[in-house]
C-alpha atoms as a PDB file:
ATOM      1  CA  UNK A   1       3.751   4.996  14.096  1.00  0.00           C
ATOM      2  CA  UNK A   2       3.927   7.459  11.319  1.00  0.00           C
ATOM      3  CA  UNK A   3       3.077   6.692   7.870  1.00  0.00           C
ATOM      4  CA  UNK A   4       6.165   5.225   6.367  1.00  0.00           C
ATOM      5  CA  UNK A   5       5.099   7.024   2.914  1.00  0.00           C
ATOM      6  CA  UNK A   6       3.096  10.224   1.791  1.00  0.00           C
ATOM      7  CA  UNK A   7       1.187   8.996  -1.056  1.00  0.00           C
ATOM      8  CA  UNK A   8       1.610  12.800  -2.217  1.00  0.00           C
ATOM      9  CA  UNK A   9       5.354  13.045  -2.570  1.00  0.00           C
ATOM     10  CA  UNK A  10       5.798   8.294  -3.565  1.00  0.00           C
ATOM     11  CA  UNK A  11       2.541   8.027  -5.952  1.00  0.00           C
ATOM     12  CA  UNK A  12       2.572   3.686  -5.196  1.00  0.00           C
ATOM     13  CA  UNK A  13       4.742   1.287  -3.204  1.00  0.00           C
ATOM     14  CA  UNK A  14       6.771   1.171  -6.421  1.00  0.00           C
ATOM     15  CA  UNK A  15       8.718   3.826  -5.871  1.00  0.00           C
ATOM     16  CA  UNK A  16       9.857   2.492  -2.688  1.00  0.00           C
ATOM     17  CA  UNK A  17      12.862   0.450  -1.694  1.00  0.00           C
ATOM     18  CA  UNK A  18      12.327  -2.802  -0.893  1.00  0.00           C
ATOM     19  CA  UNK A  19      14.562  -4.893   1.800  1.00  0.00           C
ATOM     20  CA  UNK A  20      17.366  -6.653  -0.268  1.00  0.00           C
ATOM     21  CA  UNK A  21      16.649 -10.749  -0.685  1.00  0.00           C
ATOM     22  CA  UNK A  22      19.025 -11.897   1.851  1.00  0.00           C
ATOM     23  CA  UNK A  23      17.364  -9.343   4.106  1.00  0.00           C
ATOM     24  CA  UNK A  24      14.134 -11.058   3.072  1.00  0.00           C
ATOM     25  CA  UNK A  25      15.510 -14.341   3.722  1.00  0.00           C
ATOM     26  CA  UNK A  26      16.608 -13.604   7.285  1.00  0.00           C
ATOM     27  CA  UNK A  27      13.415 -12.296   8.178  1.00  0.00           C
ATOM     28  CA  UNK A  28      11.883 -15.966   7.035  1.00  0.00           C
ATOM     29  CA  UNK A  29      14.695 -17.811   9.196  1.00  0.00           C
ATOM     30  CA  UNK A  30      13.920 -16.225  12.136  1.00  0.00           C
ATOM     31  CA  UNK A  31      10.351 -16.158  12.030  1.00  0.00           C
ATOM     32  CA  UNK A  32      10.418 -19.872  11.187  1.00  0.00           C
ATOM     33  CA  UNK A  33      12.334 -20.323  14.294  1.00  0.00           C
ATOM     34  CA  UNK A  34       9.905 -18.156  16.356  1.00  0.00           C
ATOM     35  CA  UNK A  35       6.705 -20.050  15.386  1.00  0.00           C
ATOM     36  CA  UNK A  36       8.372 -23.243  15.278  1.00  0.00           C
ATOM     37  CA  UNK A  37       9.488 -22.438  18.808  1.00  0.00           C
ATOM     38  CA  UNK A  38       5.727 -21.626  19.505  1.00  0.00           C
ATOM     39  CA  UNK A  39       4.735 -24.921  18.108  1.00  0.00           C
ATOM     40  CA  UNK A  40       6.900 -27.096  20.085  1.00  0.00           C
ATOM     41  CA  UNK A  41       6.482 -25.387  23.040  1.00  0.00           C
ATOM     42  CA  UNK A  42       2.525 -25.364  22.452  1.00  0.00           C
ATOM     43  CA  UNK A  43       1.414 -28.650  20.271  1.00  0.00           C
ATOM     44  CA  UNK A  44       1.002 -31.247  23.231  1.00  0.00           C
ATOM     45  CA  UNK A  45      -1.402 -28.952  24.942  1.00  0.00           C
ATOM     46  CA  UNK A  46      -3.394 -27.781  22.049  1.00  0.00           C
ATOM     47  CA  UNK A  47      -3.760 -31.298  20.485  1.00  0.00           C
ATOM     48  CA  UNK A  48      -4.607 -32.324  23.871  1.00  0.00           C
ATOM     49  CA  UNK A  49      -7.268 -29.497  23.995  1.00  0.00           C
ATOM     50  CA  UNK A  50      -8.935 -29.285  20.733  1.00  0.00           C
ATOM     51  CA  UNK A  51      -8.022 -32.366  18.995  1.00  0.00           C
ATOM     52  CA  UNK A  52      -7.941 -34.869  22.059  1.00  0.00           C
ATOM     53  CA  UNK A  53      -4.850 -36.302  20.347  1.00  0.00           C
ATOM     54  CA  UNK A  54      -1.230 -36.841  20.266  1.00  0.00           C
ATOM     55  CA  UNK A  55       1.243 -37.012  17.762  1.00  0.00           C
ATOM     56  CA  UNK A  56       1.589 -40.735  18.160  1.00  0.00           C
ATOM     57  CA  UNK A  57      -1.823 -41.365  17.241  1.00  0.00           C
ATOM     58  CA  UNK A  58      -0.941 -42.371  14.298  1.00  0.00           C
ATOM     59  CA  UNK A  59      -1.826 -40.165  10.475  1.00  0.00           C
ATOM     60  CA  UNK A  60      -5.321 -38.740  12.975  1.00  0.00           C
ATOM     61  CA  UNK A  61      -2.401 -37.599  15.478  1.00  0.00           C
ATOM     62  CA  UNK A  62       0.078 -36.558  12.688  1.00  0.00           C
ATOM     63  CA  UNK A  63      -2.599 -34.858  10.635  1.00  0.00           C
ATOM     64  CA  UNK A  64      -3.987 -32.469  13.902  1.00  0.00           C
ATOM     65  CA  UNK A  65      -0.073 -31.876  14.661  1.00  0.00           C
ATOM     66  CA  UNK A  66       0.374 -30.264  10.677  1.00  0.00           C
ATOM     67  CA  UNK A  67      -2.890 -28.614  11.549  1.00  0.00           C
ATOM     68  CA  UNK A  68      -1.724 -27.049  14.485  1.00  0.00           C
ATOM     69  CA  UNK A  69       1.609 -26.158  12.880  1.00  0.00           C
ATOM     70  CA  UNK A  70      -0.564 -24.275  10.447  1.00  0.00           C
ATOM     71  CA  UNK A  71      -2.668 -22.500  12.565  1.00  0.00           C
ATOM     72  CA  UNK A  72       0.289 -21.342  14.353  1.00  0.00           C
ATOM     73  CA  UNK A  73       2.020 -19.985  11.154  1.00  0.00           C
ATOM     74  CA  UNK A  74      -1.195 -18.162  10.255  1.00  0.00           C
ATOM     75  CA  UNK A  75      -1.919 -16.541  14.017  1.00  0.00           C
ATOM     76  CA  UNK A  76       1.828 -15.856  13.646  1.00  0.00           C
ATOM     77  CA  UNK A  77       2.589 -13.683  10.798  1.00  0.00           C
ATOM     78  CA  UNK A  78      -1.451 -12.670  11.310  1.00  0.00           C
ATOM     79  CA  UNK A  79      -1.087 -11.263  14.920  1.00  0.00           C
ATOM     80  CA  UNK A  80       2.976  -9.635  14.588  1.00  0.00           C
ATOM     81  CA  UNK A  81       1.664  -7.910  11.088  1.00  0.00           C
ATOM     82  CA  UNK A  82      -1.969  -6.874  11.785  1.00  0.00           C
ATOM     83  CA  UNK A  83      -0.719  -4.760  14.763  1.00  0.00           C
ATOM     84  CA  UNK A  84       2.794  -3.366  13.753  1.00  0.00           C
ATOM     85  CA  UNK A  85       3.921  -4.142  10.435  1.00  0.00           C
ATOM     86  CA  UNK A  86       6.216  -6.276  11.747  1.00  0.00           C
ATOM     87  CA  UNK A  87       7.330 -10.015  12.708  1.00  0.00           C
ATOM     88  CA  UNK A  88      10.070 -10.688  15.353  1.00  0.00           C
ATOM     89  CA  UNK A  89      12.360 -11.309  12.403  1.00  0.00           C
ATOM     90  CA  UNK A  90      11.442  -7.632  10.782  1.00  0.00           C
ATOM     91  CA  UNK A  91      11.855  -6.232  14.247  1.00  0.00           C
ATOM     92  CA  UNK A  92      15.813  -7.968  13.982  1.00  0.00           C
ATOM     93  CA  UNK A  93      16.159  -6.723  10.767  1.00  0.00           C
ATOM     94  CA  UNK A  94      14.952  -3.297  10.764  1.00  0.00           C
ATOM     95  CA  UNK A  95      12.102  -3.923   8.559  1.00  0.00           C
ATOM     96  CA  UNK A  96       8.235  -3.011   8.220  1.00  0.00           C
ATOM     97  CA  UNK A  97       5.465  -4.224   5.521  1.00  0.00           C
ATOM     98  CA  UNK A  98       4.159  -1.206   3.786  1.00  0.00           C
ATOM     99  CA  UNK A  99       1.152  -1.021   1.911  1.00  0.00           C
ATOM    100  CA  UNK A 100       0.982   0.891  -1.207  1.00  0.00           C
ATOM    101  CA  UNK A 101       0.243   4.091  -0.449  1.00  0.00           C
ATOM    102  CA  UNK A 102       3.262   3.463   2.451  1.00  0.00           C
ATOM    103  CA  UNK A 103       1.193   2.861   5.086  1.00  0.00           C
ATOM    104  CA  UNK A 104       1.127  -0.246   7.593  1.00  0.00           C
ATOM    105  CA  UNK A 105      -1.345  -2.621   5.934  1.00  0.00           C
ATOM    106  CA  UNK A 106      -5.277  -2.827   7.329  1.00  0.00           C
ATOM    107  CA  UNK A 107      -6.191  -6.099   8.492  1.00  0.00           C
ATOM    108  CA  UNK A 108      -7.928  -6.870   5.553  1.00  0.00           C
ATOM    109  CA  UNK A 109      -4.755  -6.602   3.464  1.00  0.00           C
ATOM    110  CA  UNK A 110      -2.485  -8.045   6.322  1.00  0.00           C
ATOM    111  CA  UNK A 111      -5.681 -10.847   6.219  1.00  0.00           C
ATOM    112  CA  UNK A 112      -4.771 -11.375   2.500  1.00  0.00           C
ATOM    113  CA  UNK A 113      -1.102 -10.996   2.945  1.00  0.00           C
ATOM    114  CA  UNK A 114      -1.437 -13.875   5.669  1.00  0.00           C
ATOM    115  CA  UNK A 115      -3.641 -16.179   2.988  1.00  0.00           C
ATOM    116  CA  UNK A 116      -0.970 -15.859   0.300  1.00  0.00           C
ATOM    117  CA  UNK A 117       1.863 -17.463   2.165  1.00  0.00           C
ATOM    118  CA  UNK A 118       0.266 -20.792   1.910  1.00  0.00           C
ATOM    119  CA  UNK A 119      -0.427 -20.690  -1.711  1.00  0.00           C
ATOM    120  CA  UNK A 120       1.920 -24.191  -3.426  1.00  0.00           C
ATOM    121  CA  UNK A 121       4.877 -22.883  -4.242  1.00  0.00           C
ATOM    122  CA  UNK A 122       4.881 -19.715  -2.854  1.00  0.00           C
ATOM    123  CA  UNK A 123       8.029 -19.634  -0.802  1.00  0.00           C
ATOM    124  CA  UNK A 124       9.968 -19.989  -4.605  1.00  0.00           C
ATOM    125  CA  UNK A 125       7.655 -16.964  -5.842  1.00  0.00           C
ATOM    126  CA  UNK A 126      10.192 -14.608  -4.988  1.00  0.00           C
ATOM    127  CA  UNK A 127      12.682 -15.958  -7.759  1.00  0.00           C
ATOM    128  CA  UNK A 128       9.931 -15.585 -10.522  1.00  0.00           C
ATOM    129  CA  UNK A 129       8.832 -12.524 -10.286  1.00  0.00           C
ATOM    130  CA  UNK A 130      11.258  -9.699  -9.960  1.00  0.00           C
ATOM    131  CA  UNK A 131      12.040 -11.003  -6.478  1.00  0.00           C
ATOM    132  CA  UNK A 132       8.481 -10.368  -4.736  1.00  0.00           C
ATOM    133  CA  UNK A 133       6.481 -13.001  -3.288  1.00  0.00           C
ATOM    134  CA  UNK A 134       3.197 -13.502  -4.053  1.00  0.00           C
ATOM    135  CA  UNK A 135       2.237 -12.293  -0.363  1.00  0.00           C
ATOM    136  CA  UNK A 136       3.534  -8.716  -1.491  1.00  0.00           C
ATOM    137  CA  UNK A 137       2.692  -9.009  -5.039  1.00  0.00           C
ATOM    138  CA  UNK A 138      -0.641 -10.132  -4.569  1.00  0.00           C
ATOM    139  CA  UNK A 139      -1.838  -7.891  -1.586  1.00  0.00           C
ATOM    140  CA  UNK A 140       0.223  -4.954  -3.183  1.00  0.00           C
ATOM    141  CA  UNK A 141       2.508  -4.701  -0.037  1.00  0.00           C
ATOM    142  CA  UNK A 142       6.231  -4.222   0.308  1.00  0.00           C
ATOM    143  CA  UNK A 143       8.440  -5.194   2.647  1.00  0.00           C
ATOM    144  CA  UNK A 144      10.734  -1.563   3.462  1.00  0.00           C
ATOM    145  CA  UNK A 145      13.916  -1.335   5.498  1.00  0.00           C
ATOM    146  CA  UNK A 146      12.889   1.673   7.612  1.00  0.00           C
ATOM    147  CA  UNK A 147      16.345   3.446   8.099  1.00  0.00           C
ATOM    148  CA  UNK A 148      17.078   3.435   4.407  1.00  0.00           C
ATOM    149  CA  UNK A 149      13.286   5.121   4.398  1.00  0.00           C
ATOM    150  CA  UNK A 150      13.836   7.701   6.757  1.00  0.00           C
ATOM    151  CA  UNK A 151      17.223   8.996   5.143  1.00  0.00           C
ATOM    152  CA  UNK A 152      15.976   9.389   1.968  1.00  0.00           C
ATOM    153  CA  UNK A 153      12.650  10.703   3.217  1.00  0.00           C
ATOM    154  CA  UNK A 154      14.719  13.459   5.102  1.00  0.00           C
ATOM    155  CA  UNK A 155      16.625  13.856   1.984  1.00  0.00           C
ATOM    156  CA  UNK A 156      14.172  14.759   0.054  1.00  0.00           C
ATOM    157  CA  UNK A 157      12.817  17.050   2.843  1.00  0.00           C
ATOM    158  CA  UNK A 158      16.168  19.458   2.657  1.00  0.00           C
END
């Protein structure tokens, strides 16, 4: 995939045109579905297999299920984002994280990124500060829809 940005022509991510919040939202829904879909489909097997429990095993059993959740969550957005820029719901949506010189992130930032989303409080981040998360704001990444992008990138071009 091409570079989203030329750090020559967009000097940061700033410049750029973030995905609107509903946009931002949607992505969220369906990649909640997606690795809660994961999770039920795969939390009897892996408790079974690395826990050697079950849900019903009382606050052990319920403790390695939110585990699992977690770990989920985290391979999730880890895996989709470290290899395209992109979760199933920013595949739906027409969306790609950017880094700031509007590039897809390196794993170290898409590492970060990852990290941030389980910060307290993070999911309500996005109405403090100017409508960024704290897993863009903190790993300086943006979240770009990719056809508004390319028109204005070919704009600029004629």
């Amino acid at each position: 995939m091409e570079p989203i940005a030329n750090s020559q022509t967009i000097p940061s991510y700033l410049a750029l045109h973030p995905v609107g919040f509903w946009k931002r939202v949607l992505n969220c829904l369906i990649d909640t579905i997606c690795y809660c879909t994961i999770y039920f489909i795969a939390k009897d097997t892996l408790l079974e297999t690395f826990f050697k429990t079950y849900p019903e095993d009382g606050v052990v059993g319920i403790r390695s299920s939110q585990l699992v959740n977690v770990l989920i969550m985290f391979f999730y957005y880890l895996i989709w984002e470290a290899s395209c820029g992109r979760t199933a719901g920013k595949f739906i949506t027409r969306s790609v994280v950017i880094d700031e010189d509007g590039n897809l992130p390196s794993f170290k930032t898409t590492l970060y990124r990852t990290l941030c989303r389980f910060i307290p409080f993070e999911p309500i981040s996005v109405l403090i500060h100017e409508r960024i998360g704290w897993h863009d704001m903190f790993p300086r990444t943006r979240v770009v829809d990719v056809n508004e992008y390319r028109a204005e990138r070919q704009e600029s071009a004629s």
